[in-house]
N, C-alpha and C. Protein backbone atom coordinates (compact mmCIF):
# COMPACT_ATOMS: atom_id res chain seq x y z
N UNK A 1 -19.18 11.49 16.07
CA UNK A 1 -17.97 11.70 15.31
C UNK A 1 -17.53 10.36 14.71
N UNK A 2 -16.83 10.58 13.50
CA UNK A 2 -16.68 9.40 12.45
C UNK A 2 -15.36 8.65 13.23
N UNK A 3 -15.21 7.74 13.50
CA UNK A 3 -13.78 6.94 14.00
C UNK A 3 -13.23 7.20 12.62
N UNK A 4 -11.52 7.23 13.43
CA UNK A 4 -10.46 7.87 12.14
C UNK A 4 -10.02 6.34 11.57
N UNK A 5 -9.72 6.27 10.32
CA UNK A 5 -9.49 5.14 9.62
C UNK A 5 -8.18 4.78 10.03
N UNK A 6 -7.41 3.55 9.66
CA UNK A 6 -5.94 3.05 10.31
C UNK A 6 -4.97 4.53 9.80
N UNK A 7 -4.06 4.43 10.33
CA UNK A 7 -2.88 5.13 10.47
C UNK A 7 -1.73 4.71 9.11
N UNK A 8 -1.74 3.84 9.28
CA UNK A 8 -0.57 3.38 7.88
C UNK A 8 -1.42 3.72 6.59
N UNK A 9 -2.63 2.98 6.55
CA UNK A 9 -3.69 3.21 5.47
C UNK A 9 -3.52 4.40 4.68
N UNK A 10 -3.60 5.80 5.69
CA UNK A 10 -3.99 6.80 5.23
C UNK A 10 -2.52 7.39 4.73
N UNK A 11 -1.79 7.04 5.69
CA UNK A 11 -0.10 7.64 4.76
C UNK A 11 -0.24 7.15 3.93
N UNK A 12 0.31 6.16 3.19
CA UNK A 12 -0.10 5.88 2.37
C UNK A 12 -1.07 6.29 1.23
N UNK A 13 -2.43 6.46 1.84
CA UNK A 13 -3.18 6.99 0.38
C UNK A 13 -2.82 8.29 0.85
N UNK A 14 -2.74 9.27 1.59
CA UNK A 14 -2.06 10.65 1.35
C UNK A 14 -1.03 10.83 0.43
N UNK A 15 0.17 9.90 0.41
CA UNK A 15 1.33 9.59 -0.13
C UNK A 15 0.61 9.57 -1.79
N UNK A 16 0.18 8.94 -1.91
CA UNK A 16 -0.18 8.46 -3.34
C UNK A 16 -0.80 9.16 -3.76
N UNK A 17 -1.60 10.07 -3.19
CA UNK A 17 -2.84 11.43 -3.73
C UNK A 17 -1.59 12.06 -4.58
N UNK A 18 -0.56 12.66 -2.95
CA UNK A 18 0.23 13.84 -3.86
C UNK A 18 1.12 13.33 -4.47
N UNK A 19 1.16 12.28 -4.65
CA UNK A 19 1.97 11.70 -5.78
C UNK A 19 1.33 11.86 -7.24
N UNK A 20 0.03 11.11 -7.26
CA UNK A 20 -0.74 11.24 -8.24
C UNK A 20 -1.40 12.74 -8.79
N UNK A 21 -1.44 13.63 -8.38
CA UNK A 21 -1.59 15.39 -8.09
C UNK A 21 -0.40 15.51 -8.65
N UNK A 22 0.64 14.56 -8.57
CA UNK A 22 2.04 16.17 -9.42
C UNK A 22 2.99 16.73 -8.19
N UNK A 23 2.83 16.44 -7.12
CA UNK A 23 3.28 16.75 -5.80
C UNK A 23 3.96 16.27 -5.08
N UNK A 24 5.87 16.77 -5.30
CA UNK A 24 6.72 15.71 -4.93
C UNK A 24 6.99 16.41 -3.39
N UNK A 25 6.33 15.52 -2.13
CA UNK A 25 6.31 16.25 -0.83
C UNK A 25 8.10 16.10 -0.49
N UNK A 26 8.16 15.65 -0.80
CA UNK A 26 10.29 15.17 -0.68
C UNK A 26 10.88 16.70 -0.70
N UNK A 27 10.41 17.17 -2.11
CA UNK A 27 10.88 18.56 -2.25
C UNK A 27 10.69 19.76 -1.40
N UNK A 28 9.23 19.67 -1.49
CA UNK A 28 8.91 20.63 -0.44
C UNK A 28 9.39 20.43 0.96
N UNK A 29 9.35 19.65 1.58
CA UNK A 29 10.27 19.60 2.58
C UNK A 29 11.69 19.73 2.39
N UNK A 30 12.00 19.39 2.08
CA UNK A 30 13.38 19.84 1.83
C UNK A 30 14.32 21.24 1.69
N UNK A 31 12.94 22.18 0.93
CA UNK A 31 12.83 23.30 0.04
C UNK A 31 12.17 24.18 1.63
N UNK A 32 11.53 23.38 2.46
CA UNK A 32 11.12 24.27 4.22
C UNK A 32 9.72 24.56 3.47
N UNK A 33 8.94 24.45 2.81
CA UNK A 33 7.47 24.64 2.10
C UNK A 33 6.58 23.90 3.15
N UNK A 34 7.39 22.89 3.58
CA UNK A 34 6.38 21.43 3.94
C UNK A 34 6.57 20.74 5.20
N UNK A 35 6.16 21.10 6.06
CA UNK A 35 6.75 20.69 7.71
C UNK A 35 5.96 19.07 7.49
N UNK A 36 7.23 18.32 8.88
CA UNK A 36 6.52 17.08 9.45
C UNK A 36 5.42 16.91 9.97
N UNK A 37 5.19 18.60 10.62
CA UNK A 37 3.93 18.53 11.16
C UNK A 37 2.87 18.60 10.94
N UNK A 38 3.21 19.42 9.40
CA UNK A 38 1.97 19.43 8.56
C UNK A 38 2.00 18.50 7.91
N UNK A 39 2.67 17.73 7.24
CA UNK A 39 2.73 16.00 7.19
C UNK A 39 1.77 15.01 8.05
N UNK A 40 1.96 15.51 9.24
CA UNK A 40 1.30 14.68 10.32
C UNK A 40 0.04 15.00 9.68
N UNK A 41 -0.31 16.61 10.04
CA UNK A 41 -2.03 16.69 9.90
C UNK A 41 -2.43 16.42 8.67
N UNK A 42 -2.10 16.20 7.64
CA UNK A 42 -2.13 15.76 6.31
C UNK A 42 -2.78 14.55 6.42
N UNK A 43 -1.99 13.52 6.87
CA UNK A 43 -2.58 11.69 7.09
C UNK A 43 -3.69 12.45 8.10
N UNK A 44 -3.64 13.09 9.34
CA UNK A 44 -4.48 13.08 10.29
C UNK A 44 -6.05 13.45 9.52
N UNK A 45 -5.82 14.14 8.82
CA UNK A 45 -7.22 15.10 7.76
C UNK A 45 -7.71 13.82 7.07
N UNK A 46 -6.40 13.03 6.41
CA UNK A 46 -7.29 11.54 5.62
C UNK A 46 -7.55 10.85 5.72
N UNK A 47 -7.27 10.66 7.28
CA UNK A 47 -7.95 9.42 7.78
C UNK A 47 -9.70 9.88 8.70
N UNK A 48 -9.73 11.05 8.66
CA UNK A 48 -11.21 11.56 8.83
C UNK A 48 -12.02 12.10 7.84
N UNK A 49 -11.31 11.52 6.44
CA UNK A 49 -11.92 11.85 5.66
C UNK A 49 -13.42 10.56 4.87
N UNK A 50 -14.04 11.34 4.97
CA UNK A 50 -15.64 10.60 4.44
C UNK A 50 -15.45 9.95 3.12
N UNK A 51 -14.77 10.47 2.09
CA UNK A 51 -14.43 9.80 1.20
C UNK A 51 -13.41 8.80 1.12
N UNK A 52 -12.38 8.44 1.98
CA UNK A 52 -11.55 7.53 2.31
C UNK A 52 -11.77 6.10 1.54
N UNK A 53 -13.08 5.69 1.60
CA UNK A 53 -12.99 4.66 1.14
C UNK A 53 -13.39 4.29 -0.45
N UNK A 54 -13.53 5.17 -1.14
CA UNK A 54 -13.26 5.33 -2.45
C UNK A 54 -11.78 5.88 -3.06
N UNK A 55 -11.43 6.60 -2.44
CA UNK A 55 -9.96 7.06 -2.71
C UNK A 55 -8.74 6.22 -3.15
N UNK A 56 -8.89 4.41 -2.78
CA UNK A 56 -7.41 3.56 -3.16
C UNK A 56 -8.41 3.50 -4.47
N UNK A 57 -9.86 2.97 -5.33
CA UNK A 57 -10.16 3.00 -6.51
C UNK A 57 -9.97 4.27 -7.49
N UNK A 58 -10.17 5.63 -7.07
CA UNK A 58 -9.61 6.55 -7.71
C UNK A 58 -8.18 6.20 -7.88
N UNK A 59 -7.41 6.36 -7.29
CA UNK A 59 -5.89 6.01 -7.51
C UNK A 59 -5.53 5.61 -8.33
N UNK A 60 -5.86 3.98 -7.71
CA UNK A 60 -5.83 2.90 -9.16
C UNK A 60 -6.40 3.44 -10.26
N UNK A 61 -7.50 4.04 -10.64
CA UNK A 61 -8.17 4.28 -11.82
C UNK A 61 -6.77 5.79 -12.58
N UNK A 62 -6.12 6.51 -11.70
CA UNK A 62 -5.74 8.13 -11.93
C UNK A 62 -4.76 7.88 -11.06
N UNK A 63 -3.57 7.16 -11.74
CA UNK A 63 -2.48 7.27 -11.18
C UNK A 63 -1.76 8.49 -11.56
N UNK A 64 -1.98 8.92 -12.42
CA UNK A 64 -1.49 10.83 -12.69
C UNK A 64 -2.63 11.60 -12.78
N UNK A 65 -2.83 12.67 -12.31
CA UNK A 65 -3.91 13.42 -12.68
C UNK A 65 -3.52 15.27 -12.87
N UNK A 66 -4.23 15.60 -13.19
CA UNK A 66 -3.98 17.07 -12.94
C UNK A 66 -4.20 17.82 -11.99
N UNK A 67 -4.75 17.15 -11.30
CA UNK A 67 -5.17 17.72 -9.63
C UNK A 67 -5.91 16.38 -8.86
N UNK A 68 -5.56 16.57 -7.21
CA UNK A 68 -6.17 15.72 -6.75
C UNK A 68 -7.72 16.00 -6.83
N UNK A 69 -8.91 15.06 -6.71
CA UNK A 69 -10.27 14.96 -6.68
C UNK A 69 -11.11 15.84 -5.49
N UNK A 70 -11.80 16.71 -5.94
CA UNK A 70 -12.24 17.65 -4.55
C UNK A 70 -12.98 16.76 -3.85
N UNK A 71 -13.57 15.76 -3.92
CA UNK A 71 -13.57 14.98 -2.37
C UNK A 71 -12.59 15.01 -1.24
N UNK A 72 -11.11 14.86 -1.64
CA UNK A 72 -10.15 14.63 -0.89
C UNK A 72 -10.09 16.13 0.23
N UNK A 73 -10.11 15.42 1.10
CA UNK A 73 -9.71 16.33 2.04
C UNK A 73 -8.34 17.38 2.19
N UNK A 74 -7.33 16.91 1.27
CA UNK A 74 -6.41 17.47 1.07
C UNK A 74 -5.95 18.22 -0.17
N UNK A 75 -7.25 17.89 -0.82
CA UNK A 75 -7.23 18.57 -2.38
C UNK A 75 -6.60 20.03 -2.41
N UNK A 76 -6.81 20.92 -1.67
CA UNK A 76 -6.15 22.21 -1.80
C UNK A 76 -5.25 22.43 -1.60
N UNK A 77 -4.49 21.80 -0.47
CA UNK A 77 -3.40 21.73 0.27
C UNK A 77 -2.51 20.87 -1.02
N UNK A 78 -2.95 19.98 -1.58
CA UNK A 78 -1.78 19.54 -2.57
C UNK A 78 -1.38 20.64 -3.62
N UNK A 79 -3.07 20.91 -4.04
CA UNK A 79 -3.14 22.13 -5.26
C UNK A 79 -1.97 23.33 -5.22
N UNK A 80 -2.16 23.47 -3.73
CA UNK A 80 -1.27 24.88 -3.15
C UNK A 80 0.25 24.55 -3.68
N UNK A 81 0.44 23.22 -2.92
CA UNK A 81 1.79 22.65 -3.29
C UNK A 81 2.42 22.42 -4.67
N UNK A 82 1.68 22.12 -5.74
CA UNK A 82 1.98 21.93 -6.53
C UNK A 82 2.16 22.81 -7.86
N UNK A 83 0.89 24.06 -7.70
CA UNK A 83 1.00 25.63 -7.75
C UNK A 83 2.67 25.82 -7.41
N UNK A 84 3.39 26.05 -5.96
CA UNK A 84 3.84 26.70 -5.40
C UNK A 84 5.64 26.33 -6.49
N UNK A 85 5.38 24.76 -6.35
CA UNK A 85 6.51 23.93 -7.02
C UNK A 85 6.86 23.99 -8.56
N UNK A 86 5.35 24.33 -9.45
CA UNK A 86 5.45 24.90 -10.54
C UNK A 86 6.11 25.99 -10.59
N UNK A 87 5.72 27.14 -9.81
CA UNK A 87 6.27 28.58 -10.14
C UNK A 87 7.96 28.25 -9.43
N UNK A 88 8.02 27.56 -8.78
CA UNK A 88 9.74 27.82 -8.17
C UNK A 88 10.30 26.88 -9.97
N UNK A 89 9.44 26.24 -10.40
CA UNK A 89 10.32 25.91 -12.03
C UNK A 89 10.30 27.07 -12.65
N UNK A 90 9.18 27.34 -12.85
CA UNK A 90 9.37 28.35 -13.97
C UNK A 90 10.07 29.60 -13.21
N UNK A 91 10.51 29.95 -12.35
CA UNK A 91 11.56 30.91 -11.81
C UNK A 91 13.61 30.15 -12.23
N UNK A 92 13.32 29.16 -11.95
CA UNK A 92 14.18 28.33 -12.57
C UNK A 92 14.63 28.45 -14.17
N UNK A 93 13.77 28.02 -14.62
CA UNK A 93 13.93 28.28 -16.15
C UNK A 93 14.40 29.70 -16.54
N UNK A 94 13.54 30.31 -16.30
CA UNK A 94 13.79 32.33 -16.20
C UNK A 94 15.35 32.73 -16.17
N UNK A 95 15.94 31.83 -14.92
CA UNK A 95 17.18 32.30 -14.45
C UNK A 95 18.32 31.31 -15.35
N UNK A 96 17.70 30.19 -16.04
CA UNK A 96 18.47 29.56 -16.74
C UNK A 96 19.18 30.24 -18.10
C-alpha cells in the first residue's frame, strides 16, 4: 500500500481542485450538500491519490477549468458538486 502524502499538502490541493472545478465547498456546506466528514474523506482520497504529484503543476497550469482532471481522485465528487450548485442557480433564476 502507497504511504498517504502530508496532510496539509493535500487540503490544500483538494481546496484548489474544487476551487479550480467551479466548486465553492463554503456553499455547499453551508447549503448541508457537504459534510466535514466528507471534507475529511475528500483530503483523505488525495492524499492516496497516485496522481498527487502532478496535480500542484496542473493547477498552476488550470487555475479555472471546466471540470476537475479525471486523474483526480475526486473528480466526480467535485463534478457532482458543481452539477448540483449549477441547478440550485438556475432554480434561482426561474424563481427570480
Amino acid at each position: 500500500m502507497k504511504p498517504l502524502g502530508p496532510q496539509r499538502d493535500h487540503y490544500w490541493l483538494a481546496l484548489s481542485m474544487a476551487k479550480a472545478a467551479g466548486v465553492d465547498l463554503q456553499a455547499a456546506i453551508d447549503e448541508g450538500r457537504f459534510s466535514q466528514t466528507k471534507w475529511a474523506e475528500t483530503v483523505h482520497r488525495c492524499r492516496g491519490c497516485d496522481w498527487g504529484g502532478d496535480c500542484p503543476h496542473w493547477l498552476h497550469e488550470n487555475p479555472e477549468a471546466e471540470a476537475a482532471p479525471e486523474n483526480c481522485v475526486n473528480a466526480k465528487l467535485f463534478a457532482a458538486l458543481k452539477a448540483t450548485q449549477e441547478t440550485g442557480r438556475l432554480s434561482e433564476q426561474k424563481q427570480s
